[in-house]
C-alpha atoms as a PDB file:
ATOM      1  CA  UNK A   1     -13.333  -5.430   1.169  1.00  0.00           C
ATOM      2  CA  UNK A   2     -10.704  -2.884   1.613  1.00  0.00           C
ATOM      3  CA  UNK A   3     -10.838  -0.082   3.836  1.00  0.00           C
ATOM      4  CA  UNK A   4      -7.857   2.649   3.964  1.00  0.00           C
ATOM      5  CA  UNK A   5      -7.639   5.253   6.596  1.00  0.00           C
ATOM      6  CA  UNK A   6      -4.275   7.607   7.880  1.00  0.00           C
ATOM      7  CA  UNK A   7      -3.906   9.907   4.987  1.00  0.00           C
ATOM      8  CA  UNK A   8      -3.487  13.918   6.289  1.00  0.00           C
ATOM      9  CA  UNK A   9      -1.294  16.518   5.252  1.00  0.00           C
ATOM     10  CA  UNK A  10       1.940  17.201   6.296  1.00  0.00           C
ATOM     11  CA  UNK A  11       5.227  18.729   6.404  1.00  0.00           C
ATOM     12  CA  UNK A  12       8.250  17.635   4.376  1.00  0.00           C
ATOM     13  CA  UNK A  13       9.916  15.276   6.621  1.00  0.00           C
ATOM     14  CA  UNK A  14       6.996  14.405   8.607  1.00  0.00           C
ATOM     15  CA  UNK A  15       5.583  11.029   9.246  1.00  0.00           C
ATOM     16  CA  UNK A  16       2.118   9.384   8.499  1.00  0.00           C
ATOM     17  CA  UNK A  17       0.645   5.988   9.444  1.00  0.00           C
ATOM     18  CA  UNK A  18      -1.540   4.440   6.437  1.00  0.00           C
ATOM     19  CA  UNK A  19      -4.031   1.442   7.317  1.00  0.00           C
ATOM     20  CA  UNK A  20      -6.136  -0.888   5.486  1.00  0.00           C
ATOM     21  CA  UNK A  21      -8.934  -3.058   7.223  1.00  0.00           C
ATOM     22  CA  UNK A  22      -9.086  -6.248   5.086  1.00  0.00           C
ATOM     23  CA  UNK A  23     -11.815  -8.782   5.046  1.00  0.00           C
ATOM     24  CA  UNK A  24     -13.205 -11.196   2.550  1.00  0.00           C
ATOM     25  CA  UNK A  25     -10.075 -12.881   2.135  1.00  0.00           C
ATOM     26  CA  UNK A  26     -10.285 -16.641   3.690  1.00  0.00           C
ATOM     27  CA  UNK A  27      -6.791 -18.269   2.742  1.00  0.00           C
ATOM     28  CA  UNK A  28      -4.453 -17.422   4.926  1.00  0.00           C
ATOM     29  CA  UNK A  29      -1.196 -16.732   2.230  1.00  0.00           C
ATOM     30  CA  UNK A  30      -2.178 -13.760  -0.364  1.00  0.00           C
ATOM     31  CA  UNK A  31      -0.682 -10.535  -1.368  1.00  0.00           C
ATOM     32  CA  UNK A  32      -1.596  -7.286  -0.159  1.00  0.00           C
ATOM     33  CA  UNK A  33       0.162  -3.863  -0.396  1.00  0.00           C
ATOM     34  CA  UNK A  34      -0.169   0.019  -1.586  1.00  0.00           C
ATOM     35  CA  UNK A  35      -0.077   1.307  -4.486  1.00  0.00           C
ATOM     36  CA  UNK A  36      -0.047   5.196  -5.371  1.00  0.00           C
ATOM     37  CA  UNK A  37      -1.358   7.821  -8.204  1.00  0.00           C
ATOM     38  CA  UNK A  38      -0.517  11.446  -8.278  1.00  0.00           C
ATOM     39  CA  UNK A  39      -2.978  13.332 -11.043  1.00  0.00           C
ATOM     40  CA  UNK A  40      -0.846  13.420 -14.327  1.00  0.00           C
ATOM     41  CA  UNK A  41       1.348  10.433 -13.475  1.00  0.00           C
ATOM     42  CA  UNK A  42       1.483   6.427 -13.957  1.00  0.00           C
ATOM     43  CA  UNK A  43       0.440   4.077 -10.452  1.00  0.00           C
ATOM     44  CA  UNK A  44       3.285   2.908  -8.531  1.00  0.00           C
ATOM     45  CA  UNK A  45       3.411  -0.018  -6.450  1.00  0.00           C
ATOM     46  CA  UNK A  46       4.949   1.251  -3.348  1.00  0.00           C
ATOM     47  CA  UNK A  47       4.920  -2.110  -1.246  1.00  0.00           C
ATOM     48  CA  UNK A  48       3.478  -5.297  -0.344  1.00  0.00           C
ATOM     49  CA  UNK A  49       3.615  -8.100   1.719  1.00  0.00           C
ATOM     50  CA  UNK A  50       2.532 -11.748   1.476  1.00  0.00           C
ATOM     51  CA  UNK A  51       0.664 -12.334   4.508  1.00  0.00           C
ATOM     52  CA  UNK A  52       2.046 -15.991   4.387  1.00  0.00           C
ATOM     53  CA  UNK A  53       5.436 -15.501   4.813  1.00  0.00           C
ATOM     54  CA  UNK A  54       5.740 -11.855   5.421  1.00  0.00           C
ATOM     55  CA  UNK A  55       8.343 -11.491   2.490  1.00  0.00           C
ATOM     56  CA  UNK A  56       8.236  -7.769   1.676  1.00  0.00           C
ATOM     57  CA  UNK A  57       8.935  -5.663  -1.242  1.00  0.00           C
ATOM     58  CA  UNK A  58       9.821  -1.644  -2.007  1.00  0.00           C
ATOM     59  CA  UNK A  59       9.480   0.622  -4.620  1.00  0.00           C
ATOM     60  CA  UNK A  60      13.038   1.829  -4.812  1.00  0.00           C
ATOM     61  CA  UNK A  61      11.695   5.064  -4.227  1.00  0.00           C
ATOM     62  CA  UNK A  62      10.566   4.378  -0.685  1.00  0.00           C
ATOM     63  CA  UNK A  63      12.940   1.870   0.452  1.00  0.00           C
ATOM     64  CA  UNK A  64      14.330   3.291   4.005  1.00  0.00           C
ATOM     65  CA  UNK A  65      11.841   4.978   4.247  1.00  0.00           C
ATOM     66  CA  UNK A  66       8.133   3.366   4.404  1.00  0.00           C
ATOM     67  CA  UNK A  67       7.441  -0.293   5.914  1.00  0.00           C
ATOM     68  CA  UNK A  68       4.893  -1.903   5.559  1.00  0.00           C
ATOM     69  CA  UNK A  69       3.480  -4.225   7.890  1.00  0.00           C
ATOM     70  CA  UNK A  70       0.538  -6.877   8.849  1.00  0.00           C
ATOM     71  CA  UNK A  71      -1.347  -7.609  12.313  1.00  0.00           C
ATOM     72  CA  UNK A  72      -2.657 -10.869  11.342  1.00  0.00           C
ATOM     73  CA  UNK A  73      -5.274 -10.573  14.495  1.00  0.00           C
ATOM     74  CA  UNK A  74      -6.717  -7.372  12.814  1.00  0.00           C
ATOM     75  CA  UNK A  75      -6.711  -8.018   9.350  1.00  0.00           C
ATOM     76  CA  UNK A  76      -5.358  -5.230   8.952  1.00  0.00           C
ATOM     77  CA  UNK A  77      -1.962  -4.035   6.943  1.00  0.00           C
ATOM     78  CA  UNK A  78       0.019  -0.855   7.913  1.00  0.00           C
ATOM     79  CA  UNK A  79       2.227   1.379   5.984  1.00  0.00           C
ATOM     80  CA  UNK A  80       4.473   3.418   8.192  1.00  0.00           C
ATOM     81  CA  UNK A  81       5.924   6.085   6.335  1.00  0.00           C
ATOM     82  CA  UNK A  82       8.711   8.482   7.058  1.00  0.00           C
ATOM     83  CA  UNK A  83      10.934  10.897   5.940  1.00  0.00           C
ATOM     84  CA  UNK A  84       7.966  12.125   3.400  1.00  0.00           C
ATOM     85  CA  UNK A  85       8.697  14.598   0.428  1.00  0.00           C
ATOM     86  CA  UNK A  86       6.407  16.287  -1.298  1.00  0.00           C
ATOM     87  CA  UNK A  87       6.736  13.841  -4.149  1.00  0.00           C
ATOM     88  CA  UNK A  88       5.084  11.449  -2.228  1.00  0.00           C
ATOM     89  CA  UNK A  89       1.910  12.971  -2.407  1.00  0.00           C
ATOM     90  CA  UNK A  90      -0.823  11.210  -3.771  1.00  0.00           C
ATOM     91  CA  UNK A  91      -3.693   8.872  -3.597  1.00  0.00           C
ATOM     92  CA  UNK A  92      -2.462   5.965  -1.600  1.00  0.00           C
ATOM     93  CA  UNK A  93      -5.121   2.365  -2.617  1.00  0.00           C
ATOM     94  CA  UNK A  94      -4.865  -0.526  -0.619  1.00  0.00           C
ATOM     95  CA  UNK A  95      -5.067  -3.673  -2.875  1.00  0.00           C
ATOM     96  CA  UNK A  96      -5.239  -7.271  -2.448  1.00  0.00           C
ATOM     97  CA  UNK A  97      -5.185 -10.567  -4.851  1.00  0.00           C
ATOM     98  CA  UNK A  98      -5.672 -13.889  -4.010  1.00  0.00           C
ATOM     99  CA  UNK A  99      -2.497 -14.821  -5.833  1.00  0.00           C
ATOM    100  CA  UNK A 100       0.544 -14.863  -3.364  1.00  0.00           C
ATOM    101  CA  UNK A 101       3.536 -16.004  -5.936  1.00  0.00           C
ATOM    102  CA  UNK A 102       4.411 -12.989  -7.880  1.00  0.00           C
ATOM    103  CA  UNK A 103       3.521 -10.714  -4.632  1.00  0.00           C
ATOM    104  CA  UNK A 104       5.376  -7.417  -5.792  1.00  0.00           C
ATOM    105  CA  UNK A 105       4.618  -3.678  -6.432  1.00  0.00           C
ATOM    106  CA  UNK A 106       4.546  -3.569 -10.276  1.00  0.00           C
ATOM    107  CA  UNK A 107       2.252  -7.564  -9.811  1.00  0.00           C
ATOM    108  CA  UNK A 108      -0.574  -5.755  -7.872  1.00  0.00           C
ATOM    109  CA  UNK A 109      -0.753  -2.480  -9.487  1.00  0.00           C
ATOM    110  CA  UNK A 110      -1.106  -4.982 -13.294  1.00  0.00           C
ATOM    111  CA  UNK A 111      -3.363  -7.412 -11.381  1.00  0.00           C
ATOM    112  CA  UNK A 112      -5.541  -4.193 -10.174  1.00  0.00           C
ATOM    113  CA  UNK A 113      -6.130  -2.752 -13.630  1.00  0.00           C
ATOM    114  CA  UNK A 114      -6.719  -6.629 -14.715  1.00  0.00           C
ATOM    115  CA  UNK A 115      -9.363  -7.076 -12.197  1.00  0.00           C
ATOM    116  CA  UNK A 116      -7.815  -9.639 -10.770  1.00  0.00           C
ATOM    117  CA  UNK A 117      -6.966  -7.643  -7.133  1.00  0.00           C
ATOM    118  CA  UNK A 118      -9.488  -5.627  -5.774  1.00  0.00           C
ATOM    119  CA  UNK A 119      -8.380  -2.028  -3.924  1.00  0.00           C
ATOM    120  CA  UNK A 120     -10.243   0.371  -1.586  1.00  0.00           C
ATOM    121  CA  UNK A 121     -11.593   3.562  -1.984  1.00  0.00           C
ATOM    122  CA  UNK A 122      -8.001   5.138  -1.803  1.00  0.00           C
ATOM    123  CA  UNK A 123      -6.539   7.800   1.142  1.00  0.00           C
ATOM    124  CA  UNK A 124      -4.766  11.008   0.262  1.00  0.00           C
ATOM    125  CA  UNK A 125      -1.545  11.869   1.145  1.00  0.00           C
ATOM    126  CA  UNK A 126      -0.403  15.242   0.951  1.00  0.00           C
ATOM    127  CA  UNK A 127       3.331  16.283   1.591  1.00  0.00           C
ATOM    128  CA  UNK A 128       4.302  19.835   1.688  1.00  0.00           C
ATOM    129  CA  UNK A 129       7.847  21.627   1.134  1.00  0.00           C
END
């Protein structure tokens, strides 16, 4: 199970804290990340993280600016995101798969339509100009 929470709206340039409770996941190496929709436009994997070895990886669009991060004690995965623009705004899913190798943006967002990665109920981000 996936559970998002942080989304608000805000200010160009402003800074929001996504989070996403994870349980039902027993090995201790899988992928995990965000991916986004805005209405009218294709998901985007923003980032992940292998919870393994905590290799990371961006959407070029957000590099420098969002991180994403894991506090293994919590279960829970973090995406810090700053410098926002209003082309940011969207629905923001959490997602997860069980399958650690190929732990990327463009993997989960594939693996979510497959149904092979589950995601949550999704937050909403909303950046204003």
């Amino acid at each position: 199970q996936l559970v998002e929470s942080g989304g608000d709206s805000v200010q160009a340039g402003g800074s929001l804290r996504l989070s996403c409770a994870v349980s039902g996941y027993t090995d201790s190496d899988y992928c995990v990340g965000w991916f986004r929709q805005a209405p009218g436009k294709e998901r985007e994997g923003v980032a992940t993280i292998t919870t393994g070895t905590g290799n990371t990886d961006y959407a070029d669009s957000v590099k420098g600016r969002f991180t994403i991060s894991q506090d293994g004690a919590e279960n829970t995965v973090y995406l810090q995101m700053n410098g926002l623009k209003p082309e940011d705004t969207a629905m923001y899913y959490c997602a997860a798969s069980v399958n650690a190798r190929y732990c990327s943006g463009p993997y989960l967002v594939r693996a979510q339509e497959a149904g092979t990665a589950y995601r949550g109920q999704g937050t909403q981000v909303t950046v204003s100009s």
